[in-house]
N, C-alpha and C. Protein backbone atom coordinates (compact mmCIF):
# COMPACT_ATOMS: atom_id res chain seq x y z
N UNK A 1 0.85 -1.19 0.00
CA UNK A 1 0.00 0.00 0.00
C UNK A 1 0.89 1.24 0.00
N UNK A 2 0.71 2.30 -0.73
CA UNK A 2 1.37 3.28 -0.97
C UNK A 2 1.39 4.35 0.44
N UNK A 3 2.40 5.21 0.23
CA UNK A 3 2.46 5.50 1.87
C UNK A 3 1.25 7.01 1.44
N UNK A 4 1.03 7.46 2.43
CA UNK A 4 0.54 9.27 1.82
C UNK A 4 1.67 10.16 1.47
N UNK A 5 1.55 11.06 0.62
CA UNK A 5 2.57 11.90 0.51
C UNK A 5 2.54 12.96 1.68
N UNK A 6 4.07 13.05 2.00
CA UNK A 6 4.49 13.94 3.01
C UNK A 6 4.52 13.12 4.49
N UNK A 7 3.95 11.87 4.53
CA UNK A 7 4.11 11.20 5.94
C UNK A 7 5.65 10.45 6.14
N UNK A 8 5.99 10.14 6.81
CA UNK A 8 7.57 9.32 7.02
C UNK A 8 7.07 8.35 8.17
N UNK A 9 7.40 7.33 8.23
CA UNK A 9 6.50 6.14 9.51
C UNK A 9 7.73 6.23 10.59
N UNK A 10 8.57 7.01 10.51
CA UNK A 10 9.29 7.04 11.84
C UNK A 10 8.88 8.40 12.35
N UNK A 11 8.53 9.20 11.70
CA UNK A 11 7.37 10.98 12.44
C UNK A 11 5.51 9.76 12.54
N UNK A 12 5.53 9.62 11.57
CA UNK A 12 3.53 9.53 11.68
C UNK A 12 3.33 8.20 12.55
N UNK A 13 4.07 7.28 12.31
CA UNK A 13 4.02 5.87 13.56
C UNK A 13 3.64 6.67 15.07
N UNK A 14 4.83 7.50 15.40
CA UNK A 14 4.36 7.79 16.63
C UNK A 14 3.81 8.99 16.73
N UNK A 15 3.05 9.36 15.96
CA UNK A 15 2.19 10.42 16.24
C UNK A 15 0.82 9.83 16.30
N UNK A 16 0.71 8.50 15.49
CA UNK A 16 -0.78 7.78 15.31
C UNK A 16 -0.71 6.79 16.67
N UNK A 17 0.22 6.48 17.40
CA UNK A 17 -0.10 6.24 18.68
C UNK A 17 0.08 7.09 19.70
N UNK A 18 0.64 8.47 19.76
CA UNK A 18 -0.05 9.38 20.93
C UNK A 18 -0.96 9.99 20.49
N UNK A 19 -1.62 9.91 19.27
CA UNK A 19 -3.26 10.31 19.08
C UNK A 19 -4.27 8.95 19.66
N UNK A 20 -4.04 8.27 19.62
CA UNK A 20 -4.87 7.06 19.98
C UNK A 20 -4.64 6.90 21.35
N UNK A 21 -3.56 7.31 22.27
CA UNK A 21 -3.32 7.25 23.34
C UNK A 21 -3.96 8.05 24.14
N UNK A 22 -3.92 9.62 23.73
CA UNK A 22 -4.68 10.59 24.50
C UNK A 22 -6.38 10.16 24.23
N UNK A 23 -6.75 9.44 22.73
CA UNK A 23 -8.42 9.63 22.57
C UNK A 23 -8.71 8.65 23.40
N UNK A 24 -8.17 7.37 23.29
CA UNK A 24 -8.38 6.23 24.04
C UNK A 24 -8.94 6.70 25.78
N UNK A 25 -7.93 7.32 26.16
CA UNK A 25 -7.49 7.69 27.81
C UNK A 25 -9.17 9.02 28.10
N UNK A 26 -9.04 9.90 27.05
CA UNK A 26 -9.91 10.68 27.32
C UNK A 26 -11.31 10.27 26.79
N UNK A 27 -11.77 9.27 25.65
CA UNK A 27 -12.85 9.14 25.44
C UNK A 27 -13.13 7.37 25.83
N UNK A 28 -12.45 6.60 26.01
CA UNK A 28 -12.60 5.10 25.75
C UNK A 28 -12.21 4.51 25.05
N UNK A 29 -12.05 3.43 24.86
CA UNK A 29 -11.60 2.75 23.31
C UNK A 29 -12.34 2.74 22.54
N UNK A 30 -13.25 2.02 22.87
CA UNK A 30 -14.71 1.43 22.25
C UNK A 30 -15.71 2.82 21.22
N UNK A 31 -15.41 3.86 22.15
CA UNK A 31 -15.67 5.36 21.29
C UNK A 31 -14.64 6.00 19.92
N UNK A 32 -13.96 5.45 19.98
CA UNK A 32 -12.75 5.97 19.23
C UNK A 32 -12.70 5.45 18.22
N UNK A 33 -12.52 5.63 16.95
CA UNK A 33 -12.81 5.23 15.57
C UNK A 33 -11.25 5.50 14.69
N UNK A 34 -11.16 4.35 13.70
CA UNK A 34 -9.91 4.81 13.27
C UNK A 34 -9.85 5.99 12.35
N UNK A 35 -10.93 6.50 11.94
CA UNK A 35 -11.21 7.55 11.42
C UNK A 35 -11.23 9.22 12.15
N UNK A 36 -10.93 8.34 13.74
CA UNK A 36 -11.17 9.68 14.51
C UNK A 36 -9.76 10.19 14.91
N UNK A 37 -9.06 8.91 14.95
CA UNK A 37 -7.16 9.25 15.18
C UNK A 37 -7.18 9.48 13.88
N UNK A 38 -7.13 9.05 13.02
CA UNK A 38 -6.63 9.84 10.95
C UNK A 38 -6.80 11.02 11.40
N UNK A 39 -8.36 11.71 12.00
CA UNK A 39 -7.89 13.23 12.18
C UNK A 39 -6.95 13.86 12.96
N UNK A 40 -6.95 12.98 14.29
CA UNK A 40 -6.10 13.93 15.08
C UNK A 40 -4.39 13.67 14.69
N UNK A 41 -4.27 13.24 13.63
CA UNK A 41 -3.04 12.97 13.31
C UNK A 41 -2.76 13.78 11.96
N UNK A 42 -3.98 14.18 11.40
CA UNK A 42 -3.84 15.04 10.15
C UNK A 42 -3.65 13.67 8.97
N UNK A 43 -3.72 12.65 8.66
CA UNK A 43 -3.98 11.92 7.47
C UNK A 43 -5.28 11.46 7.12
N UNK A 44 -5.62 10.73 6.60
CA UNK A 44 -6.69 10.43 5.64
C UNK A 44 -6.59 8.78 6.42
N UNK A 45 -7.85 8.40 6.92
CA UNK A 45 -8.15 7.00 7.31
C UNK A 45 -7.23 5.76 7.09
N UNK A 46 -7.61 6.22 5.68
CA UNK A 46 -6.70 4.83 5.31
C UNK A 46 -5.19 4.68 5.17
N UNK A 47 -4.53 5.40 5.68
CA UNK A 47 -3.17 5.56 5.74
C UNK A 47 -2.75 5.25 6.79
N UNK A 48 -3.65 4.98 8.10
CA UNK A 48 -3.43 4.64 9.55
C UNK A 48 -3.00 3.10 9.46
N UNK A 49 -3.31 2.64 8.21
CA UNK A 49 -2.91 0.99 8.29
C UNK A 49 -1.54 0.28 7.53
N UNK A 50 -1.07 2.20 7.20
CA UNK A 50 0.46 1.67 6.97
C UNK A 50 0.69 1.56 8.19
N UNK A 51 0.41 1.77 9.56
CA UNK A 51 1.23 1.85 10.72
C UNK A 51 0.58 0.81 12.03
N UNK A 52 -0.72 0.54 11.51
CA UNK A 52 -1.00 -0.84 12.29
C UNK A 52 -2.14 -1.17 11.17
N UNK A 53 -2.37 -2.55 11.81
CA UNK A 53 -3.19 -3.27 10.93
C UNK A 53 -4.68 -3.06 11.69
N UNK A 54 -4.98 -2.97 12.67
CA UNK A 54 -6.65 -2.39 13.00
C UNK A 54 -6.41 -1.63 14.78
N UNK A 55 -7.45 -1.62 15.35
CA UNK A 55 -7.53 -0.74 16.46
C UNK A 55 -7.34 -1.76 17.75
N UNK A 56 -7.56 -3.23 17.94
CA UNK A 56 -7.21 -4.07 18.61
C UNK A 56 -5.51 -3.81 18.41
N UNK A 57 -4.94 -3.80 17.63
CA UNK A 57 -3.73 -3.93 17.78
C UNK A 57 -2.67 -2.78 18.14
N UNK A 58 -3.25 -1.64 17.82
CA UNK A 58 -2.91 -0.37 18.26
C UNK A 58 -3.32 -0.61 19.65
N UNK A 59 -4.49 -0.86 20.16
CA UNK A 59 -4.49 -0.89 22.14
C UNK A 59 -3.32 -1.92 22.38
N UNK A 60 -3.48 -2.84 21.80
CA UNK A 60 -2.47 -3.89 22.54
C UNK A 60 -0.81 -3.34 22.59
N UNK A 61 -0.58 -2.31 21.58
CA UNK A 61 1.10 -2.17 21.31
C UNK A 61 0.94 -1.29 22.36
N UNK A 62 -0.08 0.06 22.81
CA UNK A 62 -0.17 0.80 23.91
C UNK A 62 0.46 0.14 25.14
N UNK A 63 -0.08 -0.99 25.25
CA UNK A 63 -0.21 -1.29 26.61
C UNK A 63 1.32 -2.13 26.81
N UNK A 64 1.50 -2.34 25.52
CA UNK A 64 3.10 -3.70 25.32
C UNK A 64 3.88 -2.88 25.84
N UNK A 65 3.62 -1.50 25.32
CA UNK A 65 5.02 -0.66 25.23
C UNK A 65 4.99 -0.18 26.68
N UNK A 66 3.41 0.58 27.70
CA UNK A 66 3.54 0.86 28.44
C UNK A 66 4.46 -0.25 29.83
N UNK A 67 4.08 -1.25 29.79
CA UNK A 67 4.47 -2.39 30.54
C UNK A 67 6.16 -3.00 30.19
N UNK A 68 6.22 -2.84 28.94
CA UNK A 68 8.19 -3.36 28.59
C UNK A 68 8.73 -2.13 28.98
N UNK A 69 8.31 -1.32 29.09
CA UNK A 69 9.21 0.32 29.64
C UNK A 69 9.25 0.72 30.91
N UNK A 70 8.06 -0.28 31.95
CA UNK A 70 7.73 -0.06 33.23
C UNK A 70 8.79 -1.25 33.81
N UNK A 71 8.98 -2.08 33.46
CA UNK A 71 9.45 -3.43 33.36
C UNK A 71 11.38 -3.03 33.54
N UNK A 72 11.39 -2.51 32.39
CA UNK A 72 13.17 -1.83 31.75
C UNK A 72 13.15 -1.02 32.61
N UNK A 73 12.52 0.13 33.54
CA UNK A 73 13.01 0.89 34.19
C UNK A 73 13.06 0.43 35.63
N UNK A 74 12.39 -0.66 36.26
CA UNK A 74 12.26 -1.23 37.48
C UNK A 74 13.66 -1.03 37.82
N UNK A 75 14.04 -0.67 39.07
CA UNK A 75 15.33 -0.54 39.66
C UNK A 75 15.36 -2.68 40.01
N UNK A 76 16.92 -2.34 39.68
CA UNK A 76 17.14 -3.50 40.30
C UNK A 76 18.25 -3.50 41.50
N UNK A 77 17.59 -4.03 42.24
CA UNK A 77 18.42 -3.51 43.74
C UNK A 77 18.58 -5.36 44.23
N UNK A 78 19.10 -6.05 43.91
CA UNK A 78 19.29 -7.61 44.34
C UNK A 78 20.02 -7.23 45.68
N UNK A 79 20.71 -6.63 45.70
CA UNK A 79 21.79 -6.56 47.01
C UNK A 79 21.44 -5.46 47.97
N UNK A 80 20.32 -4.78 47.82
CA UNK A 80 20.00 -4.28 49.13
C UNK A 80 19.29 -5.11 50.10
N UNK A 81 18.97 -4.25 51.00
CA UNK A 81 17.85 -4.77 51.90
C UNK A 81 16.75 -4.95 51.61
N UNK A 82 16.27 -5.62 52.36
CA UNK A 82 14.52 -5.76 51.89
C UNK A 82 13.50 -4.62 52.21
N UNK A 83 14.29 -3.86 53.32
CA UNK A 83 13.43 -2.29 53.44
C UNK A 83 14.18 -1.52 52.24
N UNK A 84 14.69 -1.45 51.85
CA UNK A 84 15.50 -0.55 50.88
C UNK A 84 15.14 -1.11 49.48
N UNK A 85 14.92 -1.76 49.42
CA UNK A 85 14.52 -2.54 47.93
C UNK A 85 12.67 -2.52 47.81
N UNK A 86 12.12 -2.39 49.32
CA UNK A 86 10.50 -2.01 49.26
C UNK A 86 10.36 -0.48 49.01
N UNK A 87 11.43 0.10 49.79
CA UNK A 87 11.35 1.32 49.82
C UNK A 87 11.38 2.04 48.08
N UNK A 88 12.02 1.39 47.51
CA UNK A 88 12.86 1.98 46.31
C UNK A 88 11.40 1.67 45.27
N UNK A 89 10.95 0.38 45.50
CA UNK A 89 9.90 0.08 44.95
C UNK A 89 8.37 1.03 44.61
N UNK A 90 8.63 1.65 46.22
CA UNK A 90 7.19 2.49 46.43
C UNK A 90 7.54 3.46 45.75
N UNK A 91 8.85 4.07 45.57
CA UNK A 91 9.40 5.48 45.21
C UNK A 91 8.93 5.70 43.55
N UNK A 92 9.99 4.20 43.02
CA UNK A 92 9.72 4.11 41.73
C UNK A 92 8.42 4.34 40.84
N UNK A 93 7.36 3.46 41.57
CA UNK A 93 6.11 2.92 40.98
C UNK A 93 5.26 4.49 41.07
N UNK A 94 5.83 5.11 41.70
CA UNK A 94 4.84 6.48 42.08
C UNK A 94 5.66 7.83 41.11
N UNK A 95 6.42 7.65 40.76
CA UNK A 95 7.30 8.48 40.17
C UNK A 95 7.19 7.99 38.55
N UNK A 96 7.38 6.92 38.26
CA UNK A 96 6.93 6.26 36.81
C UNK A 96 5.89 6.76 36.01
N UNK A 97 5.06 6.34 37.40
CA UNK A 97 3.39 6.36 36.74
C UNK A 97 2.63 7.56 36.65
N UNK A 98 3.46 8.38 37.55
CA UNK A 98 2.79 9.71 37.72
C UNK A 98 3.45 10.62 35.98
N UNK A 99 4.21 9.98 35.26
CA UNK A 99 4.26 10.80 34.34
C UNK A 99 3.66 10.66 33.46
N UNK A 100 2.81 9.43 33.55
CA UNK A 100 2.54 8.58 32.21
C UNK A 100 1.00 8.47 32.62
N UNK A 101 -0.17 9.18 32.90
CA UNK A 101 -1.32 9.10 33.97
C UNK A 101 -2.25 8.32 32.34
N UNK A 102 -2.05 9.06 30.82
CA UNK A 102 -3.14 7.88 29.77
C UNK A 102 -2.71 6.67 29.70
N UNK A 103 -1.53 6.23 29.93
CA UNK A 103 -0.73 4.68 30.27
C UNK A 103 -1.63 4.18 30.66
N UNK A 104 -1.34 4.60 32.19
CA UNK A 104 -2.40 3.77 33.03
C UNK A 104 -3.36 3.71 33.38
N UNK A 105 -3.87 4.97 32.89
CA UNK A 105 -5.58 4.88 32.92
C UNK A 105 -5.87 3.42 32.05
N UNK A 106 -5.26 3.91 30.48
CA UNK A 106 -5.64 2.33 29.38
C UNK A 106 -5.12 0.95 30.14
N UNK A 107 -4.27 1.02 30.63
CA UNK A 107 -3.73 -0.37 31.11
C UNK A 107 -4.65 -0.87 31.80
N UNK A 108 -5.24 -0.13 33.12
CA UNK A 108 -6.24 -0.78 33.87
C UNK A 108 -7.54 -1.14 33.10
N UNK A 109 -8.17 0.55 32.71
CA UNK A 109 -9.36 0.23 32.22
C UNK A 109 -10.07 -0.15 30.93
N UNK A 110 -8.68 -0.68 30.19
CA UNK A 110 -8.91 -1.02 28.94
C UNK A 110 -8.80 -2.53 28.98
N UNK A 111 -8.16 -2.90 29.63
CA UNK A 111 -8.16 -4.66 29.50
C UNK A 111 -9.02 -5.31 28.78
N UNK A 112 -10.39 -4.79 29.59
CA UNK A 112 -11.59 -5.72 29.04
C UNK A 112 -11.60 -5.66 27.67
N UNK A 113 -10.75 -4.90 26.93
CA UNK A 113 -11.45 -4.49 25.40
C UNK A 113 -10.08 -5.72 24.88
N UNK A 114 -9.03 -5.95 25.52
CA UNK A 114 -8.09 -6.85 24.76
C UNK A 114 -9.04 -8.10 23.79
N UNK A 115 -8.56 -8.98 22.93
CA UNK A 115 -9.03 -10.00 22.82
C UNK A 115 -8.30 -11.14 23.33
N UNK A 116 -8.27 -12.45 23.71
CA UNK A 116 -8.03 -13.34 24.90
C UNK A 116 -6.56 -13.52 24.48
N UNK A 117 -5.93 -13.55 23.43
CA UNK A 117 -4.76 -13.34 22.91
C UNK A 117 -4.02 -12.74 23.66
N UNK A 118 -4.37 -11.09 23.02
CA UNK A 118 -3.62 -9.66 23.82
C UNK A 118 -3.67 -9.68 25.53
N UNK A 119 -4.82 -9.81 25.71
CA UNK A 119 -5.18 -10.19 27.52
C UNK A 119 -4.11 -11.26 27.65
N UNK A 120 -4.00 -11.91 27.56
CA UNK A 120 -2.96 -13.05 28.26
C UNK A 120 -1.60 -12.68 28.08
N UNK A 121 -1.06 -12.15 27.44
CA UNK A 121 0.27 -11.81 26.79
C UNK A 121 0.35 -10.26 27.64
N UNK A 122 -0.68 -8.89 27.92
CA UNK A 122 -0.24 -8.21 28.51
C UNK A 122 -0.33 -8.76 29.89
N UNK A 123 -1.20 -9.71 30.30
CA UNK A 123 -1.23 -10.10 31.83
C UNK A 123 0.23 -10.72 32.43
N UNK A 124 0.67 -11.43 31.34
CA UNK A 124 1.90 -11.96 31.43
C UNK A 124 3.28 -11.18 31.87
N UNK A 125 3.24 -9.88 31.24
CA UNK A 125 3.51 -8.50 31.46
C UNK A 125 3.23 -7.83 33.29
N UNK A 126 2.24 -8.06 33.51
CA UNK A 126 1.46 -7.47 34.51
C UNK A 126 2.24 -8.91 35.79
N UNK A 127 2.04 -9.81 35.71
CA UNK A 127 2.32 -10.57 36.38
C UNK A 127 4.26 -10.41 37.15
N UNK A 128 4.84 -10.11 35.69
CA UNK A 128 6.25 -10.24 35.76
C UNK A 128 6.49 -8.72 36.77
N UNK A 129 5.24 -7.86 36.55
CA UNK A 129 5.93 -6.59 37.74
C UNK A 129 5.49 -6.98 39.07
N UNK A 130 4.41 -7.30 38.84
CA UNK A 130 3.65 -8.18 40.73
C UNK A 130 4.53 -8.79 41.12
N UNK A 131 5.38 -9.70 40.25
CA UNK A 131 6.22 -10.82 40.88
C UNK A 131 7.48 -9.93 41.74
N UNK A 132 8.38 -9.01 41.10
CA UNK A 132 8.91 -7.79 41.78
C UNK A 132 8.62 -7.63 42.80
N UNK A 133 7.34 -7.29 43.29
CA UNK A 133 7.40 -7.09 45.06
C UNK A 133 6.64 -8.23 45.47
N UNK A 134 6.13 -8.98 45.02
CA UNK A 134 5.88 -9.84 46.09
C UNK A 134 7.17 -11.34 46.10
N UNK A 135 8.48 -10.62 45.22
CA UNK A 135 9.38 -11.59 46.14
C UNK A 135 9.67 -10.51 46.88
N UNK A 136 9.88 -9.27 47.17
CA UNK A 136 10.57 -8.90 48.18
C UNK A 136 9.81 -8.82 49.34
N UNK A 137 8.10 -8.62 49.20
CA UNK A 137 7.43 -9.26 50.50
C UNK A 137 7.72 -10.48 51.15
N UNK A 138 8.24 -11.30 50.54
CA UNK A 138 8.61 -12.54 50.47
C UNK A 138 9.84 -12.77 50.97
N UNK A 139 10.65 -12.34 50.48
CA UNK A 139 11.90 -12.12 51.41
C UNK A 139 11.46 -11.49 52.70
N UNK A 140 11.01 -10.35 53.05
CA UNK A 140 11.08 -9.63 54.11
C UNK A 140 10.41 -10.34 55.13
N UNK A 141 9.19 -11.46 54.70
CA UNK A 141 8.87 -12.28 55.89
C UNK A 141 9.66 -13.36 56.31
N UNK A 142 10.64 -14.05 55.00
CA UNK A 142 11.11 -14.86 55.52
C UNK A 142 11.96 -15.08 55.97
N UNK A 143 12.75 -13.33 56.26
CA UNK A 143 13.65 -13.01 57.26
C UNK A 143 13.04 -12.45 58.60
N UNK A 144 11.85 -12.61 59.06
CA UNK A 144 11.34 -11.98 59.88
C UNK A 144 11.19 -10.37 60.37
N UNK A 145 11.35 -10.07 59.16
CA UNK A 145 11.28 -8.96 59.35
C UNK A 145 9.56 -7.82 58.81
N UNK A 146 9.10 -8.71 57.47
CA UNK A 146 8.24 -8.17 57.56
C UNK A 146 6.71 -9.25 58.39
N UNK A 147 5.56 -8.70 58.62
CA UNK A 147 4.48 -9.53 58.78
C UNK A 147 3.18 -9.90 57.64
N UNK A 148 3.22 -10.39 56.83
CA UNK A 148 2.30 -10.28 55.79
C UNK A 148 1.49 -11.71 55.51
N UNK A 149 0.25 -12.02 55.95
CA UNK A 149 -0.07 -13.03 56.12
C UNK A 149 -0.46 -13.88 54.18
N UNK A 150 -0.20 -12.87 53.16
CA UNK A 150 -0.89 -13.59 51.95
C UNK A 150 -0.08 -12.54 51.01
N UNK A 151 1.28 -12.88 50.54
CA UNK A 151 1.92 -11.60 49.78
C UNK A 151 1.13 -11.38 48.63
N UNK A 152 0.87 -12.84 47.88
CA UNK A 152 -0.10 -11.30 46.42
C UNK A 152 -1.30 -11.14 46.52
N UNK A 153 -2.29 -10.98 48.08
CA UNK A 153 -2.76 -10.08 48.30
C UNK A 153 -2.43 -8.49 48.47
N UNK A 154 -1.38 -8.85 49.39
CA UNK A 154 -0.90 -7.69 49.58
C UNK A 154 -0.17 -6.81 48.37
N UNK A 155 0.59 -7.84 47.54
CA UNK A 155 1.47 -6.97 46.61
C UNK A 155 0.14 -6.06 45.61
N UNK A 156 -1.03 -6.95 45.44
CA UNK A 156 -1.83 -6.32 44.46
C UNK A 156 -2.76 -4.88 45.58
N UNK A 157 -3.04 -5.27 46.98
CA UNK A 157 -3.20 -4.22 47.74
C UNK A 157 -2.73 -2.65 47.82
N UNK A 158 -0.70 -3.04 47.71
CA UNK A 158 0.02 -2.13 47.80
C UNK A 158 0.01 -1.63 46.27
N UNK A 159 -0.07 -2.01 44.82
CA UNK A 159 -0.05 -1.68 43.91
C UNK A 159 -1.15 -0.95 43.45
N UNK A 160 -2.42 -1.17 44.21
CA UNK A 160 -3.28 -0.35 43.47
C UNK A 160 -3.16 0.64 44.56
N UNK A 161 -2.96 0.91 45.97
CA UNK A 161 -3.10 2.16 46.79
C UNK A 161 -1.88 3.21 45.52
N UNK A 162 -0.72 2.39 45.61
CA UNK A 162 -0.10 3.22 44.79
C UNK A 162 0.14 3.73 43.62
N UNK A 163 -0.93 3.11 42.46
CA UNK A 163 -1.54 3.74 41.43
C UNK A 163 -2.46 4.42 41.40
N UNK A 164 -3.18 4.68 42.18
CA UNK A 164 -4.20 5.57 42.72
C UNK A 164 -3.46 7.14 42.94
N UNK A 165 -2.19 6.89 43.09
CA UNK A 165 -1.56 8.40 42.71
C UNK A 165 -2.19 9.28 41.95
N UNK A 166 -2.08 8.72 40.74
CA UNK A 166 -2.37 9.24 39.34
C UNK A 166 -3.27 9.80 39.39
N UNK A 167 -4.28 9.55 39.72
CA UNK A 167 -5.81 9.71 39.80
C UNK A 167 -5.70 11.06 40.75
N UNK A 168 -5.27 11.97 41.46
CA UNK A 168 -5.29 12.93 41.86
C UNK A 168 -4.14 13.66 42.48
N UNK A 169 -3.08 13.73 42.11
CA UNK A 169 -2.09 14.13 42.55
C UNK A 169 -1.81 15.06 41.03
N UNK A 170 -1.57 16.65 41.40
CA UNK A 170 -0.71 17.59 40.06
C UNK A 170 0.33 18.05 41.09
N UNK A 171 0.92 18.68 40.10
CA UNK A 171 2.32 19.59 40.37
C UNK A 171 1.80 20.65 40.77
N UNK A 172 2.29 21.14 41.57
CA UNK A 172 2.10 22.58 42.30
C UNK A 172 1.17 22.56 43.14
N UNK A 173 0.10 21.46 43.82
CA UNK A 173 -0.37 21.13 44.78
C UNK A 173 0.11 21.48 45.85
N UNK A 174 -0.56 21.29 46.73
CA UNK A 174 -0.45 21.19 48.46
C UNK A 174 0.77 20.28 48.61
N UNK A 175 1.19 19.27 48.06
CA UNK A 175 1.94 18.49 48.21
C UNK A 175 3.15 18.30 46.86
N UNK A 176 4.46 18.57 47.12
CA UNK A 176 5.45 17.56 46.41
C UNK A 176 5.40 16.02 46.04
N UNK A 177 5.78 16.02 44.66
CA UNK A 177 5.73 14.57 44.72
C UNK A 177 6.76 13.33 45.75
N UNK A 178 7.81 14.41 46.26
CA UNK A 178 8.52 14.02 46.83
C UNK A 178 7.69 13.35 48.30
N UNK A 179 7.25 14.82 48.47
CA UNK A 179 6.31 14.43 49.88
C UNK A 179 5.01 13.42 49.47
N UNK A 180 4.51 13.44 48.48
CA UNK A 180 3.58 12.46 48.68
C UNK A 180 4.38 10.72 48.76
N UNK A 181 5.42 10.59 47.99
CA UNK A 181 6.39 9.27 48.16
C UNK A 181 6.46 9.18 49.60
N UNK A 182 6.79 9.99 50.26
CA UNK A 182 7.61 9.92 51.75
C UNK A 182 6.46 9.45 52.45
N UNK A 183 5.12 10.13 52.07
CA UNK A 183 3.58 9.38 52.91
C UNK A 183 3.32 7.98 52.48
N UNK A 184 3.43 7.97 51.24
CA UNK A 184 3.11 6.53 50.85
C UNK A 184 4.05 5.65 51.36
N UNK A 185 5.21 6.29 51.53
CA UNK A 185 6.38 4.72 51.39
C UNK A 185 6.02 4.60 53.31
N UNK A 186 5.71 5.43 53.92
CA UNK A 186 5.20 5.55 55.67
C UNK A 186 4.26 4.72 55.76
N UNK A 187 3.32 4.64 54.92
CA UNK A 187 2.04 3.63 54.86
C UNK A 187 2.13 2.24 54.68
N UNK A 188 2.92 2.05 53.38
CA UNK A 188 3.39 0.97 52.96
C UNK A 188 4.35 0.48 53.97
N UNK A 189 5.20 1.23 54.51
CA UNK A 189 6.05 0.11 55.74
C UNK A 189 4.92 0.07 56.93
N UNK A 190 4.00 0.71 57.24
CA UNK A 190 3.41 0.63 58.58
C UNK A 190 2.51 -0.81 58.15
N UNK A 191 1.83 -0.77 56.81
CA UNK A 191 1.51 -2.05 56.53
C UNK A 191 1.89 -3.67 56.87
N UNK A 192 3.27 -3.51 56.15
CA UNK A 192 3.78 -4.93 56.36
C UNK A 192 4.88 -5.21 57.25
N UNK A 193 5.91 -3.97 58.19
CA UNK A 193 6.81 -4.09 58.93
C UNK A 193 6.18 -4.87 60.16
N UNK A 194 6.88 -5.81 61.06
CA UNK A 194 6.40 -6.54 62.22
C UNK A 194 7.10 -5.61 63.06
N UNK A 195 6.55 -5.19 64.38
CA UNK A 195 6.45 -4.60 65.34
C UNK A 195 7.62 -5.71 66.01
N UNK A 196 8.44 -4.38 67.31
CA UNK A 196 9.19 -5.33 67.84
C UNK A 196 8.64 -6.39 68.79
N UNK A 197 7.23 -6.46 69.12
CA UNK A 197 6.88 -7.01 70.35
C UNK A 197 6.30 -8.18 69.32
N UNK A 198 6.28 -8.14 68.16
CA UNK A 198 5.65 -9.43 66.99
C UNK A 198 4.56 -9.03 66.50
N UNK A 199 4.12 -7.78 66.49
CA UNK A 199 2.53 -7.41 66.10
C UNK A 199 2.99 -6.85 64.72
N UNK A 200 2.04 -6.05 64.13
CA UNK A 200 2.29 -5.32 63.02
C UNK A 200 1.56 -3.91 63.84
């Protein structure tokens, strides 16, 4: 298929997925037409399929890319502590996500629209970051240090308090993002640290 004149697929590729990214995030998927990114990208419909083949597959690369980039930036801390490696965890996940707020809006609330394919393959994705802290919950109990009676309860507990960032936290607020980390990561240890007397 002939390309349009004046497009280049290393400029219009990623311009036809942060148009689909912002419509997706601000209107739904299911609302969004490939005719409605052609506009906000300035081409003509049918030129959107030099750069994917339909709109299932454009959500799914959204979400590939959001998750292999969340994945690649995970600190890897093998040789700290297990408070220092939770700690680093809470810091990260709140600092990541807070830049990227149509990411994860689509990641969560787009799932349902995957087909059982894409769903399993980004869950697979989703699984490999859960697994991240709930070995280090995992470690931390089975050095006695933390108390956590069911870690991927908890890891999926602690992951959504701390995606819930997104959802209302701006810049120039009442609060630094710095300071909101320093509350969360206070919460998150008051959570799972064991008390010296054995309590939590």
């Amino acid at each position: 298929m002939p390309r349009t004149i004046g497009s280049h697929s290393d400029i219009t590729g990623p311009r036809v997925r942060a148009a689909a990214l912002k419509l997706f995030a601000e209107h739904g998927f299911a609302a969004v037409s490939m005719r409605r990114i052609a506009s906000e990208v300035g081409v003509q419909a049918g030129a959107l399929y030099n750069y994917t083949p339909d709109k299932q597959t454009l959500l799914f690369e959204l979400m590939q890319t959001h998750m292999e980039e969340l994945l690649a930036a995970l600190p890897q801390q093998s040789d700290a502590s297990v408070m220092d490696r939770l700690e680093g965890f809470v810091r990260f996940h709140i600092a990541f996500h807070h830049e990227r707020p149509d990411a994860v809006f689509i990641a969560y609330m787009e799932l349902r629209n995957l087909d059982p394919a894409n769903f399993s393959r980004i869950e697979a994705l989703r699984r490999r970051y859960e697994t991240a802290l709930e070995d280090i919950l995992g470690a931390g109990s089975d050095q006695g240090i933390f108390d956590v009676a069911d870690t991927k309860i908890t890891t999926l507990a602690v992951i959504a308090m701390l995606t819930g960032v997104t959802t209302w936290f701006r810049p120039g607020g009442r609060l630094s993002l710095r300071a909101v980390q320093d509350q969360y990561w206070d919460m998150v240890r008051r959570m799972v640290v064991r008390a010296p007397d054995g309590s939590v």
